[in-house]
C-alpha atoms as a PDB file:
ATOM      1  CA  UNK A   1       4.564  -3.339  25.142  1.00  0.00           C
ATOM      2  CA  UNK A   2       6.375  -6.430  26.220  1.00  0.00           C
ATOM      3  CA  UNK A   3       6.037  -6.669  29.693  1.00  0.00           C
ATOM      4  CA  UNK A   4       3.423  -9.649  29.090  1.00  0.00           C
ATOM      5  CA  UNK A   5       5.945 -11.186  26.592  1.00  0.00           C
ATOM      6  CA  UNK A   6       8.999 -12.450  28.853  1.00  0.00           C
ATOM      7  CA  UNK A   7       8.927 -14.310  32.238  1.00  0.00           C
ATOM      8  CA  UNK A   8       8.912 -11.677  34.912  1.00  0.00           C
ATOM      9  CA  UNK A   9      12.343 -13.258  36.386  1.00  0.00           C
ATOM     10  CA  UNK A  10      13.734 -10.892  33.189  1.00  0.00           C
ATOM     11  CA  UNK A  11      12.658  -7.314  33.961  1.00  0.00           C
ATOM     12  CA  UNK A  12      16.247  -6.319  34.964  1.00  0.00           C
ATOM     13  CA  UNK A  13      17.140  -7.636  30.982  1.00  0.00           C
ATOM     14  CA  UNK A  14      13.971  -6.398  29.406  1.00  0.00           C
ATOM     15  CA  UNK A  15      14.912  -3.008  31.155  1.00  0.00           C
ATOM     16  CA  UNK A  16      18.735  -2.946  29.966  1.00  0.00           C
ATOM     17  CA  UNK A  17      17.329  -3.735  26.449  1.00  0.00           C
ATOM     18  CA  UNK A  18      14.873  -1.054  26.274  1.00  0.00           C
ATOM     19  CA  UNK A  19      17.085   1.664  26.658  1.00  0.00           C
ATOM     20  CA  UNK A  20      19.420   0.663  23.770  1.00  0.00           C
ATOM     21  CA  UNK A  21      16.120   0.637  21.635  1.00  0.00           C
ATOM     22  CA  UNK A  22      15.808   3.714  19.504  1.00  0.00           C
ATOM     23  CA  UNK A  23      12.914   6.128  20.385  1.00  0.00           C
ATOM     24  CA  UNK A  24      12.842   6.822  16.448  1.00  0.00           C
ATOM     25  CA  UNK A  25      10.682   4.671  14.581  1.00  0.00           C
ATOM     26  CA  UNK A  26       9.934   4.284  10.854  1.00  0.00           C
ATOM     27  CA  UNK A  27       7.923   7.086   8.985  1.00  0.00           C
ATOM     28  CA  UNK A  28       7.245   8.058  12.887  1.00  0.00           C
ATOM     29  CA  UNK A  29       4.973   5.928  14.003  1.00  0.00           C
ATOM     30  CA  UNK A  30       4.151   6.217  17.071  1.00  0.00           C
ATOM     31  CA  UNK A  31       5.413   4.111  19.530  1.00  0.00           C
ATOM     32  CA  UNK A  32       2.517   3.035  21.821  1.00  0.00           C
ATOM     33  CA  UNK A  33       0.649  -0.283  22.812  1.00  0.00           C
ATOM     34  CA  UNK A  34       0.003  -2.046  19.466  1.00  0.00           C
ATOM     35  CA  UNK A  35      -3.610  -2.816  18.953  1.00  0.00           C
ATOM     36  CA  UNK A  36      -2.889  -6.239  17.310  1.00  0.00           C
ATOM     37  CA  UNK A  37      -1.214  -8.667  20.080  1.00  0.00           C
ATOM     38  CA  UNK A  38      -0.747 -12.237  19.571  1.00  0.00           C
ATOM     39  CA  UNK A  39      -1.426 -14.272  22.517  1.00  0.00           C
ATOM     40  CA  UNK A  40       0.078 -18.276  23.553  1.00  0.00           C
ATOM     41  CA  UNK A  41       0.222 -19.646  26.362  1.00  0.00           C
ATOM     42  CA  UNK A  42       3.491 -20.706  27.963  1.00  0.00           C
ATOM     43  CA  UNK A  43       4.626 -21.966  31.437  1.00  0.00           C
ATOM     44  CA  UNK A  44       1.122 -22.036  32.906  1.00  0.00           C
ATOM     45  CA  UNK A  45       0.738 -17.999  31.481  1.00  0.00           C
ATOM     46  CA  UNK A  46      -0.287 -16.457  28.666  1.00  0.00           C
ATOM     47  CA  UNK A  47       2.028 -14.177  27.178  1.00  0.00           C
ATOM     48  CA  UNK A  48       1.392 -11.140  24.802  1.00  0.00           C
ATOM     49  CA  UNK A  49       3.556  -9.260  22.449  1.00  0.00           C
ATOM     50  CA  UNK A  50       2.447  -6.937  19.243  1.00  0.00           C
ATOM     51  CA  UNK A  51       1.825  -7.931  15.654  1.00  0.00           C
ATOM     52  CA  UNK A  52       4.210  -5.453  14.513  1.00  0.00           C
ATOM     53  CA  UNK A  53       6.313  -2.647  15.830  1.00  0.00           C
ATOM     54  CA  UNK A  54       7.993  -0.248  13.541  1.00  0.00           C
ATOM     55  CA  UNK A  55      11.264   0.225  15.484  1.00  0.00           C
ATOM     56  CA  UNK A  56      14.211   1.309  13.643  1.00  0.00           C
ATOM     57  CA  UNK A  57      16.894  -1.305  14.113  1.00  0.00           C
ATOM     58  CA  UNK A  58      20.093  -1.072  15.934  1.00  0.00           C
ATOM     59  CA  UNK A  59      24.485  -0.879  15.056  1.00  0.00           C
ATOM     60  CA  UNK A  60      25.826  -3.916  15.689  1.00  0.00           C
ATOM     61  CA  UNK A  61      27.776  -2.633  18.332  1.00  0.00           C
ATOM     62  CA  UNK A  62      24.716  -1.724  20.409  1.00  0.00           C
ATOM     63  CA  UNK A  63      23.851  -5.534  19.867  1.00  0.00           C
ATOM     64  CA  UNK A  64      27.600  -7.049  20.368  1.00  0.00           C
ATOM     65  CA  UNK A  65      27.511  -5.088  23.998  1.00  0.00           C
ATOM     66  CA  UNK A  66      24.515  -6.796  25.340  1.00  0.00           C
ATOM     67  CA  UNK A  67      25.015  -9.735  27.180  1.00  0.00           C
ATOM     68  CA  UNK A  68      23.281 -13.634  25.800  1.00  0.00           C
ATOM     69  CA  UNK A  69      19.973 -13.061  27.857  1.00  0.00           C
ATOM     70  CA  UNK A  70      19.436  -9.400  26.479  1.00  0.00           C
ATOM     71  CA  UNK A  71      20.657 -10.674  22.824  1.00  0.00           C
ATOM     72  CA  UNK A  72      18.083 -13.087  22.963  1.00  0.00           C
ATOM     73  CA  UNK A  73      15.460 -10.450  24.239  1.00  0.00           C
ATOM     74  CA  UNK A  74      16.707  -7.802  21.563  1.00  0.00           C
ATOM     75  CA  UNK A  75      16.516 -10.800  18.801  1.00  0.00           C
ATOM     76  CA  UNK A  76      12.658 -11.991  20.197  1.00  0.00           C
ATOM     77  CA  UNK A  77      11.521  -7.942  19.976  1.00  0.00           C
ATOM     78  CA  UNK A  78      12.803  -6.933  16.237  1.00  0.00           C
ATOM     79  CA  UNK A  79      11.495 -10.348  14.785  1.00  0.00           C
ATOM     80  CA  UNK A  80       8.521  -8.071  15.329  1.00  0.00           C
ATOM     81  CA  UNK A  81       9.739  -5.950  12.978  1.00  0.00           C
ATOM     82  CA  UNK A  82       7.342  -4.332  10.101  1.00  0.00           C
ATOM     83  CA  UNK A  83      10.795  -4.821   8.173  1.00  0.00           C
ATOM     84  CA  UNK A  84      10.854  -8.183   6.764  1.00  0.00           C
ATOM     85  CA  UNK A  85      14.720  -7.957   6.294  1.00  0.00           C
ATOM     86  CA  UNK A  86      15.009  -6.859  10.058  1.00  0.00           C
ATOM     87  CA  UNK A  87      12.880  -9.481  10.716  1.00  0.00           C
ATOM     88  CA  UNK A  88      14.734 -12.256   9.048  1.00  0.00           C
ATOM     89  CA  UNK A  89      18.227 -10.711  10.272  1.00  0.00           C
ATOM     90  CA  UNK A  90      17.197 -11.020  13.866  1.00  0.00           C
ATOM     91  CA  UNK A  91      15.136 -14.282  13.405  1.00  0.00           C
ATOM     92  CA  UNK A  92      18.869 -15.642  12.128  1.00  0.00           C
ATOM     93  CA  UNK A  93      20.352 -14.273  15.090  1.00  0.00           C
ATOM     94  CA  UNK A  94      17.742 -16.038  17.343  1.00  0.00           C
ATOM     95  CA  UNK A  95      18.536 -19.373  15.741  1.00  0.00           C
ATOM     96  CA  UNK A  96      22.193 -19.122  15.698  1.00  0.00           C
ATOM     97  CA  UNK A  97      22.418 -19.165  19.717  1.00  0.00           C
ATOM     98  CA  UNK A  98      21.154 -21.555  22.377  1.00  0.00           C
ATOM     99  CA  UNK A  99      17.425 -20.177  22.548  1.00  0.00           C
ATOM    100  CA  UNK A 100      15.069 -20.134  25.785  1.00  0.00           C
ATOM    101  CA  UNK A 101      11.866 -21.518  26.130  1.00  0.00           C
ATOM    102  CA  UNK A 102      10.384 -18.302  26.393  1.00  0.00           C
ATOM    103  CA  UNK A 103      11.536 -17.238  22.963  1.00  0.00           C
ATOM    104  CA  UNK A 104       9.878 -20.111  20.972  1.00  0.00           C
ATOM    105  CA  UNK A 105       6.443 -18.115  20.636  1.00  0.00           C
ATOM    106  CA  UNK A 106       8.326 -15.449  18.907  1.00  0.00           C
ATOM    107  CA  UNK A 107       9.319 -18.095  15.944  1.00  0.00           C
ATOM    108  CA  UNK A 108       6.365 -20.181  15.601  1.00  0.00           C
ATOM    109  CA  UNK A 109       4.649 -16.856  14.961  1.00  0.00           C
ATOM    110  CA  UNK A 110       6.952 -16.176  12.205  1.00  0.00           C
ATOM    111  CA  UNK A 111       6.100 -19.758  10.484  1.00  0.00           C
ATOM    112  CA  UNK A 112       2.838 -18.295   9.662  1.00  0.00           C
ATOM    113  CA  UNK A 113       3.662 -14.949   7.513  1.00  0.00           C
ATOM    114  CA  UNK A 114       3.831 -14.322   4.338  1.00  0.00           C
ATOM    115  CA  UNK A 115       7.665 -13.920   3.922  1.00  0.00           C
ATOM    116  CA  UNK A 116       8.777 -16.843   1.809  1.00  0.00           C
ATOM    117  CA  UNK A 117      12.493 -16.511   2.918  1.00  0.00           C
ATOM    118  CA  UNK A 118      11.701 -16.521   6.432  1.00  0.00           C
ATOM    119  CA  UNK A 119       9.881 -19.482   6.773  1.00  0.00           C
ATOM    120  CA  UNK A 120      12.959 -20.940   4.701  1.00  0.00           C
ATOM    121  CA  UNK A 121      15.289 -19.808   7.372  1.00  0.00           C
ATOM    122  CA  UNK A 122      13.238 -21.330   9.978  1.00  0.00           C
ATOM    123  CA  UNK A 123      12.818 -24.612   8.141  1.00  0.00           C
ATOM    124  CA  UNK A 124      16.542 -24.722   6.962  1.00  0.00           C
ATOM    125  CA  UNK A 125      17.265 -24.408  11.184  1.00  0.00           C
ATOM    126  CA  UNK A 126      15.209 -26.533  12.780  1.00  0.00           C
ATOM    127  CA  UNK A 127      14.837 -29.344  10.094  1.00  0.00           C
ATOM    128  CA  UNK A 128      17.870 -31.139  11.652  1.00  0.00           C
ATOM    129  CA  UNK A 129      16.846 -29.355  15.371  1.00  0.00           C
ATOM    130  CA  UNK A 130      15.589 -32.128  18.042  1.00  0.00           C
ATOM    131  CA  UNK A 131      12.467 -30.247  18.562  1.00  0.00           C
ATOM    132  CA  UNK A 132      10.423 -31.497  21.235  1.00  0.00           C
ATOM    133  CA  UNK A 133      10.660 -28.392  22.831  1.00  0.00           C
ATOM    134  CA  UNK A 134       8.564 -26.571  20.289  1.00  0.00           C
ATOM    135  CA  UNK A 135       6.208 -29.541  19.521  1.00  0.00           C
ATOM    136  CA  UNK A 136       5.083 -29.056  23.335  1.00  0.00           C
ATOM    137  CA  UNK A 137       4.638 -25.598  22.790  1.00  0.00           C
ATOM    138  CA  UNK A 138       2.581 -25.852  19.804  1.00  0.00           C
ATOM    139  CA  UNK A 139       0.770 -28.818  20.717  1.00  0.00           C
ATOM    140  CA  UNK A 140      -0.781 -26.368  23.678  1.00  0.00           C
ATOM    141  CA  UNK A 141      -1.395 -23.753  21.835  1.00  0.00           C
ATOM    142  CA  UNK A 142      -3.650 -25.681  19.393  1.00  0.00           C
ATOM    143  CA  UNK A 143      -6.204 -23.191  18.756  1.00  0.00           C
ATOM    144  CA  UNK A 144      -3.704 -21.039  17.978  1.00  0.00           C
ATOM    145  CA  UNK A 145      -1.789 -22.939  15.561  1.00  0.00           C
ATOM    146  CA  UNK A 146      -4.524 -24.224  14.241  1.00  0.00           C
ATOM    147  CA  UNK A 147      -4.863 -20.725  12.697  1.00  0.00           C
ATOM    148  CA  UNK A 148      -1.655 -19.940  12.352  1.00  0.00           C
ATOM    149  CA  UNK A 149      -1.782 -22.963   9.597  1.00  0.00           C
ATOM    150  CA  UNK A 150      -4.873 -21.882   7.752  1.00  0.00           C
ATOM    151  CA  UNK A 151      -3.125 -18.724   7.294  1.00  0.00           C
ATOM    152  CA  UNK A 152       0.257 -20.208   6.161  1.00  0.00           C
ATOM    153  CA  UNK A 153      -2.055 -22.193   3.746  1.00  0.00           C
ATOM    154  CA  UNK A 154      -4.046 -19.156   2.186  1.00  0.00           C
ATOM    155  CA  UNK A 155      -0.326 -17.039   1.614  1.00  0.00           C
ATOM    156  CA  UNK A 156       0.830 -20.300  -0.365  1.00  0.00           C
ATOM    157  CA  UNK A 157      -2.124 -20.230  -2.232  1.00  0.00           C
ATOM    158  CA  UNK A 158      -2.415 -16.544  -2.476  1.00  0.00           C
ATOM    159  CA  UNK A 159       1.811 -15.779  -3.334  1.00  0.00           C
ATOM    160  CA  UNK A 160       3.229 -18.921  -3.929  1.00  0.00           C
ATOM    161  CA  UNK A 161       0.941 -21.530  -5.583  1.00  0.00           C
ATOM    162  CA  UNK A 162       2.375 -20.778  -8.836  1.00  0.00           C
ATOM    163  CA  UNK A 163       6.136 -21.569  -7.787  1.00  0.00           C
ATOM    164  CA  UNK A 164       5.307 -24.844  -5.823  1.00  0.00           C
ATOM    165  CA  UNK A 165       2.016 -26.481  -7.113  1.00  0.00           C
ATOM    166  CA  UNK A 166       2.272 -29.094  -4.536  1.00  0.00           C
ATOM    167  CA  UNK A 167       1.241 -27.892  -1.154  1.00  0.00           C
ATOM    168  CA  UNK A 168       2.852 -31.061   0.420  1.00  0.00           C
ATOM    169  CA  UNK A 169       6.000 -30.089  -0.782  1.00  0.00           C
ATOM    170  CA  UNK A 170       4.746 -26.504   0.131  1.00  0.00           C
ATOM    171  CA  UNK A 171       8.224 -25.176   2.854  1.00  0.00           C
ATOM    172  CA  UNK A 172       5.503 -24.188   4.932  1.00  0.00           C
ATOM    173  CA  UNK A 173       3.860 -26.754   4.930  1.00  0.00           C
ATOM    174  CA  UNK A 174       7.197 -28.465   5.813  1.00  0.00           C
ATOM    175  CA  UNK A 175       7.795 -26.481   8.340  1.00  0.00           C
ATOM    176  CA  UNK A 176       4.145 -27.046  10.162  1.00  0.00           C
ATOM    177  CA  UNK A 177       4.562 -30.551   9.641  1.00  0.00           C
ATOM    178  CA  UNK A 178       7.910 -32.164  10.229  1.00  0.00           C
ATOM    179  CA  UNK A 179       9.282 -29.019  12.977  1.00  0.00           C
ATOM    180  CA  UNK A 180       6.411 -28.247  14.651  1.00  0.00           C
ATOM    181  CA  UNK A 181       4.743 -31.214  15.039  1.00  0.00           C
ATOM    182  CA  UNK A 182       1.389 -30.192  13.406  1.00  0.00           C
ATOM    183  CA  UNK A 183      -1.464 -32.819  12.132  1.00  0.00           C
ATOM    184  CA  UNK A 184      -4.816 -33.254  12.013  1.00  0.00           C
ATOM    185  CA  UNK A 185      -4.960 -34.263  15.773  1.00  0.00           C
ATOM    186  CA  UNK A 186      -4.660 -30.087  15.909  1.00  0.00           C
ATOM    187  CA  UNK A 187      -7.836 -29.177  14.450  1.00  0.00           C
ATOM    188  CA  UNK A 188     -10.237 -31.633  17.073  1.00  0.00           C
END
């Protein structure tokens, strides 16, 4: 399932981090191809990875053995997670080391969910974060983020309205705005 999502110079790491993966999943799901993928371009590719995987996480002494490339691969695949707290405890991970270009996608798709806290986390990271890097990225994935934004927008109005009345003070928003790089240049 994420053979499309990492450069194919990291099979040998994608490989060493599948097998430390649990089989088991949560309420046994089956583990196949997910039908929902989200797509970006990336390095003159597009890469693919599911919407959701219901993995059961790993001990921290799985992770703690792996070496920085599989961490980072390990971190990319659980922010996947249909568990929000796995989600946002890998996501921290992610943003605590030295991350590859290749594992941007995997956090500008979290901007857009509905998990208050984690697009806290991500703003609270990259606020102070010279990120150029993932302006690039988002800038040529317009389309994309384009989307991603209108459905940030509709989970503060649906969730969060109430608690922040003023969209431009809106984290999300925040977060689309002053990290990423997005403005109306996006939706041309």
């Amino acid at each position: 399932m994420f053979d499309a999502a990492f450069p194919s110079n990291l099979t040998e790491e994608l490989c060493a981090v599948r097998k430390v993966i649990p089989e088991r999943t949560f309420n046994d799901y089956p583990l196949t191809i997910s039908k929902d993928t989200i797509s970006y371009a990336l390095d003159n590719r597009i890469m693919e990875f599911p919407d959701r995987m219901y993995l059961m996480d790993i001990a921290d002494t799985t992770y703690d053995s792996l070496n920085q490339t599989q961490k980072q691969i390990l971190c990319c695949i659980y922010t996947r997670s249909c568990d929000g707290y796995v989600r946002e405890k890998y996501l921290r991970r992610l943003l605590d080391m030295p991350f590859d270009q290749w594992a941007i996608p995997f956090i500008v798709k979290l901007c857009d969910e509905y998990v208050l806290e984690i697009i806290e986390v991500i703003y609270n990271q990259l606020k102070d974060r010279d990120n150029t890097d993932i302006q690039s990225f988002c800038a040529n994935n317009k389309t994309a983020m384009v989307k991603s934004y209108a459905r940030m927008t509709s989970y503060w109005n649906e969730y969060y309205r109430k608690r922040e009345w003023d969209f431009g003070k809106y984290v999300g928003r925040r977060l689309f705005r002053e990290c990423l790089g997005y403005n109306r240049t996006f939706e041309k």
